[in-house]
C-alpha atoms as a PDB file:
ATOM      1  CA  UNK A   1     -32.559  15.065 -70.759  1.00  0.00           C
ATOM      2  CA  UNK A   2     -34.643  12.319 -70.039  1.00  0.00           C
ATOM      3  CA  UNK A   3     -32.614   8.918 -68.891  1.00  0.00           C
ATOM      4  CA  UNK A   4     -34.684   5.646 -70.487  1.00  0.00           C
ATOM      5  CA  UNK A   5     -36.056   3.226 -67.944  1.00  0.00           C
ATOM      6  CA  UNK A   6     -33.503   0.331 -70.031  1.00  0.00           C
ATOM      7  CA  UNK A   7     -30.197   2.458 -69.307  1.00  0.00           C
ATOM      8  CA  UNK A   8     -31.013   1.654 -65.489  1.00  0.00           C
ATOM      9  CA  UNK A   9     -29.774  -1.555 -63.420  1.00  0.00           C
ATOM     10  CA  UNK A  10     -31.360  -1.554 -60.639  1.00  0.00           C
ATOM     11  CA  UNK A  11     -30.644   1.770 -59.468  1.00  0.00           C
ATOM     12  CA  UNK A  12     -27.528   2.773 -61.306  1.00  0.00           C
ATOM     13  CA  UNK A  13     -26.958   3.943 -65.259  1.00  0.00           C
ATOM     14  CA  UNK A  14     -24.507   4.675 -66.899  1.00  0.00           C
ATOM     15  CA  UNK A  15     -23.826   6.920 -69.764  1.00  0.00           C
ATOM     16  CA  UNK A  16     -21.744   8.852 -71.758  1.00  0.00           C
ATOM     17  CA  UNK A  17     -21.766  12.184 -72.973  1.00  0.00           C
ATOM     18  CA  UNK A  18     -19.588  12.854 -76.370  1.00  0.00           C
ATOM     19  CA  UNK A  19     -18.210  15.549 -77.270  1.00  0.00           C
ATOM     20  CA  UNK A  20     -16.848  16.681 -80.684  1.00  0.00           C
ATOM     21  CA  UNK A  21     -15.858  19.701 -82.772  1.00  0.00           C
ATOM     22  CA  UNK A  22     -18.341  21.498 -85.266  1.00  0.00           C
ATOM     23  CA  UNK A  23     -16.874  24.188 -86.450  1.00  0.00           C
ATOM     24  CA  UNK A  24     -13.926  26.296 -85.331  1.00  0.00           C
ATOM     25  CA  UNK A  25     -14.457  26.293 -81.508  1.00  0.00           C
ATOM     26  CA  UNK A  26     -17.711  25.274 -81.240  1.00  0.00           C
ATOM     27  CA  UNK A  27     -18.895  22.016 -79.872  1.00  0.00           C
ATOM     28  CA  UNK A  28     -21.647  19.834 -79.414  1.00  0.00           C
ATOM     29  CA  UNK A  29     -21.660  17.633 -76.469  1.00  0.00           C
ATOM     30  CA  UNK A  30     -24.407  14.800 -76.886  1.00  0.00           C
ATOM     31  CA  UNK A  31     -25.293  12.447 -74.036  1.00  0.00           C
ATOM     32  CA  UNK A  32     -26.112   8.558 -74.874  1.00  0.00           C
ATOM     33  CA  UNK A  33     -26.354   5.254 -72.792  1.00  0.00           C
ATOM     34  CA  UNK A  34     -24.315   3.875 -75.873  1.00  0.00           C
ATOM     35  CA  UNK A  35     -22.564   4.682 -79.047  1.00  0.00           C
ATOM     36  CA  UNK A  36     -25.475   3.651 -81.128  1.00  0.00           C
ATOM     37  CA  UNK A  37     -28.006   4.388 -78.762  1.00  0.00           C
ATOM     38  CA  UNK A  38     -30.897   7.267 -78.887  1.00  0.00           C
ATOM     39  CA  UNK A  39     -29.614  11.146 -78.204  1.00  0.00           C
ATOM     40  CA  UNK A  40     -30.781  11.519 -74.795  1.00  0.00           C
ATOM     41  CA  UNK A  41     -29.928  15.299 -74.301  1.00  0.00           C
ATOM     42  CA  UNK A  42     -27.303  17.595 -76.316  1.00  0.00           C
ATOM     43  CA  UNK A  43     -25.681  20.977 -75.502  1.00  0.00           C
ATOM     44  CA  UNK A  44     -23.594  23.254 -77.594  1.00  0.00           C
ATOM     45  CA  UNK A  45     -20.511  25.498 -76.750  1.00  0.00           C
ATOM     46  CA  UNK A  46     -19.521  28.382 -78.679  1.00  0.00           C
ATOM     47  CA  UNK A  47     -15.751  29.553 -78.723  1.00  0.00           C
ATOM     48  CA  UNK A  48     -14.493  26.957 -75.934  1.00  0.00           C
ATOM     49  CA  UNK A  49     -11.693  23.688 -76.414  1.00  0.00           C
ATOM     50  CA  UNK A  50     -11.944  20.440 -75.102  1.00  0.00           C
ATOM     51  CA  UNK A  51     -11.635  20.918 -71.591  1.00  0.00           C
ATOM     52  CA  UNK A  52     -14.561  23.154 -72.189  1.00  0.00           C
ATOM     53  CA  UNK A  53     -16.586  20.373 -73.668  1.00  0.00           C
ATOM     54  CA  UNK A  54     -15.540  18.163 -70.697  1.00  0.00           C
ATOM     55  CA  UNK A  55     -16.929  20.575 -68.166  1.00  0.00           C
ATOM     56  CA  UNK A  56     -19.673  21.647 -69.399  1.00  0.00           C
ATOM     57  CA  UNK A  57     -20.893  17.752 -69.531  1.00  0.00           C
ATOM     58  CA  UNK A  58     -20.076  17.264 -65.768  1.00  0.00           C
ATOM     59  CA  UNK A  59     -21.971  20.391 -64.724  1.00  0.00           C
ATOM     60  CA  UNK A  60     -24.493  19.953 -67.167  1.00  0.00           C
ATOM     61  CA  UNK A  61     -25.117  15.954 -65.420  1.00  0.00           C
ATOM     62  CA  UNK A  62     -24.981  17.520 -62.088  1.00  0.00           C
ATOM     63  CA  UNK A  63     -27.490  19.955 -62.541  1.00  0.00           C
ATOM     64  CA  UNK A  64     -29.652  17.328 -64.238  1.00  0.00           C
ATOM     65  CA  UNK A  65     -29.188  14.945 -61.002  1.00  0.00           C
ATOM     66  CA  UNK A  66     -29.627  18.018 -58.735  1.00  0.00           C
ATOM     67  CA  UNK A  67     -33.129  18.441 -60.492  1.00  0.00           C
ATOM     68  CA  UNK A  68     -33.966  15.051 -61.052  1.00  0.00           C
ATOM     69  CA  UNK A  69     -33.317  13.418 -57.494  1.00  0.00           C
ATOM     70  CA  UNK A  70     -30.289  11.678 -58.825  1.00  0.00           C
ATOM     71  CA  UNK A  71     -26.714  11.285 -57.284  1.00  0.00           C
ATOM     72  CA  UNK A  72     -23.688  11.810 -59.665  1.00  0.00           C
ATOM     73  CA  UNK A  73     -21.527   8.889 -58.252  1.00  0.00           C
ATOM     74  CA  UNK A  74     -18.562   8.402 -60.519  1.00  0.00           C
ATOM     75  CA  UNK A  75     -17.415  10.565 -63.508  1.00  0.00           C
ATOM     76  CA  UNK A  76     -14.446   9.703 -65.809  1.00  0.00           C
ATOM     77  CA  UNK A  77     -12.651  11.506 -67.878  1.00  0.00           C
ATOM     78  CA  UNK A  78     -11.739   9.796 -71.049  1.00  0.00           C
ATOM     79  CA  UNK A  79      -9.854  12.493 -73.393  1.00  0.00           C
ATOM     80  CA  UNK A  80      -6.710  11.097 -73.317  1.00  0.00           C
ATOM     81  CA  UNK A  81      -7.760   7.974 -74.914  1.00  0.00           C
ATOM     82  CA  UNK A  82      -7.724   9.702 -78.240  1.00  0.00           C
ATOM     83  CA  UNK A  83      -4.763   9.887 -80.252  1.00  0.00           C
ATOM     84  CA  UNK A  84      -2.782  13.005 -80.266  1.00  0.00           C
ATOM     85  CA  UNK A  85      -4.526  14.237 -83.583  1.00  0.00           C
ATOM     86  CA  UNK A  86      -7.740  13.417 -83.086  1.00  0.00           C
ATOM     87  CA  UNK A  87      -7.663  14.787 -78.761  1.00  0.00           C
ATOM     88  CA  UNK A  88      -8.769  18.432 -80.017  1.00  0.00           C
ATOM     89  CA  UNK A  89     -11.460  17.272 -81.830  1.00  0.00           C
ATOM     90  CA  UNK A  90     -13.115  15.237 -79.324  1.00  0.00           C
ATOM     91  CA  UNK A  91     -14.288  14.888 -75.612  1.00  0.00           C
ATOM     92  CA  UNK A  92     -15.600  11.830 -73.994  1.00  0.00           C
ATOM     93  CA  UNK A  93     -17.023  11.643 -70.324  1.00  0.00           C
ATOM     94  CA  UNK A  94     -18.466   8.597 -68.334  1.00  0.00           C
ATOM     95  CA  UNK A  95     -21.474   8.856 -65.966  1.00  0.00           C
ATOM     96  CA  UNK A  96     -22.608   6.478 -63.311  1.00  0.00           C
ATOM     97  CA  UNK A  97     -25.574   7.952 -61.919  1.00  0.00           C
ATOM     98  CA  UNK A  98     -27.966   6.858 -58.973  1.00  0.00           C
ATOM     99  CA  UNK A  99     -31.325   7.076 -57.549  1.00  0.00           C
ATOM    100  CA  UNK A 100     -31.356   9.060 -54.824  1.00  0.00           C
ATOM    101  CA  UNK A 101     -34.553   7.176 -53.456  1.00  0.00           C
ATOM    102  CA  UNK A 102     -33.687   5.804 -49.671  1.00  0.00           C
ATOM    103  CA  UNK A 103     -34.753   2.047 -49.885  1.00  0.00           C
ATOM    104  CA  UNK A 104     -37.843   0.934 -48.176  1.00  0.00           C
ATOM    105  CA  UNK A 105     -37.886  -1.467 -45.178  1.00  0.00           C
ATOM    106  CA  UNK A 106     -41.783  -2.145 -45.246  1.00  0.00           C
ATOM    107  CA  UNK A 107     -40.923  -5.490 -46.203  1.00  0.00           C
ATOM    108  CA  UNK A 108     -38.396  -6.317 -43.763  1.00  0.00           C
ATOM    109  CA  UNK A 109     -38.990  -8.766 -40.436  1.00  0.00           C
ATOM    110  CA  UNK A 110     -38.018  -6.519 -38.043  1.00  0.00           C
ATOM    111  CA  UNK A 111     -39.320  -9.625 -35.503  1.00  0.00           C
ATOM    112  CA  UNK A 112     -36.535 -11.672 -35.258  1.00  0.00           C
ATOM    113  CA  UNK A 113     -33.314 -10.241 -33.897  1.00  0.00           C
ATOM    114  CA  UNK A 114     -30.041 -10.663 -36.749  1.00  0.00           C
ATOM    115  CA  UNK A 115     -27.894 -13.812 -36.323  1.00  0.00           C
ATOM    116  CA  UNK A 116     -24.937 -11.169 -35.949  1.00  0.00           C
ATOM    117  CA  UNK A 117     -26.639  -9.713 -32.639  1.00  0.00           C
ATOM    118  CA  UNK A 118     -26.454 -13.799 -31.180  1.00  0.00           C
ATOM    119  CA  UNK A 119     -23.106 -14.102 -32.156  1.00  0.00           C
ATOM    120  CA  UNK A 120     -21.584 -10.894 -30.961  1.00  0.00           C
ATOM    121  CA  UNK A 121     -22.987 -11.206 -27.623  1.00  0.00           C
ATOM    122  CA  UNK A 122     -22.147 -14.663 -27.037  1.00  0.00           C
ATOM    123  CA  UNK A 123     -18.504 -15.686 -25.898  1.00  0.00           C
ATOM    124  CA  UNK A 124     -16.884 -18.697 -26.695  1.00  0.00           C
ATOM    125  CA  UNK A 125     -14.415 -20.883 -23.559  1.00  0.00           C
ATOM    126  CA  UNK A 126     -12.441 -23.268 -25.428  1.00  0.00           C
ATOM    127  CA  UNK A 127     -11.839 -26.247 -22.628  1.00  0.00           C
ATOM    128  CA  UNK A 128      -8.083 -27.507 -22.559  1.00  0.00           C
ATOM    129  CA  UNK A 129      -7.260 -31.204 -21.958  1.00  0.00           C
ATOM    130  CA  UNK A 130      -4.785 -31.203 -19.216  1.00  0.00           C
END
């Protein structure tokens, strides 16, 4: 699975992977920044149910970030969003990834000390009129 360069602001995307019912118990779970978007990765289950599907997505995204450098930082389970005759049928799963990447401070001014150092060293005397 290969995450498009568009599906990511700044460092986080998010995606979906969708499951749904072939045949019998079999299931194809397809990953996608958007409904209408391009197929970004797809695995199939053979004799498993919805809960299947849904579990198979999350360790299927976690060994993709594991691989890929990426942190899994929020999944969400939508299943029950389907009615009750359609909720067999399908699986739906949201993914907020990140880059793992630890942000550079080359272009920081390390020369001047923070305003917050001043101020938390410095105490304030209020004078009183008598």
């Amino acid at each position: 699975m290969e995450i498009p360069e568009t599906a990511w602001q700044g460092d986080m995307a998010v995606f979906f992977a969708h499951g749904a019912r072939q045949s019998g118990d079999d299931w194809a779970v397809r990953a996608q920044t958007q409904p209408d978007s391009e197929l970004l990765g797809m695995v199939t289950l053979a004799g498993r149910g919805q809960d299947d599907a849904a579990n198979a997505a999350v360790k299927w995204m976690r060994d993709h970030c594991t691989g890929n450098d990426l942190e899994l930082v929020r999944i969400e389970n939508f299943n029950d969003q389907y009615g009750d005759d359609q909720r067999k049928h399908f699986s739906l799963i949201r993914f907020t990834v990140a880059r793992s990447e630890a942000p550079s401070i080359a272009g920081w001014d390390s020369s001047r000390p923070s305003t917050f150092a001043i101020r938390k060293g410095r105490k304030r005397t209020r004078s009183r009129a008598a």
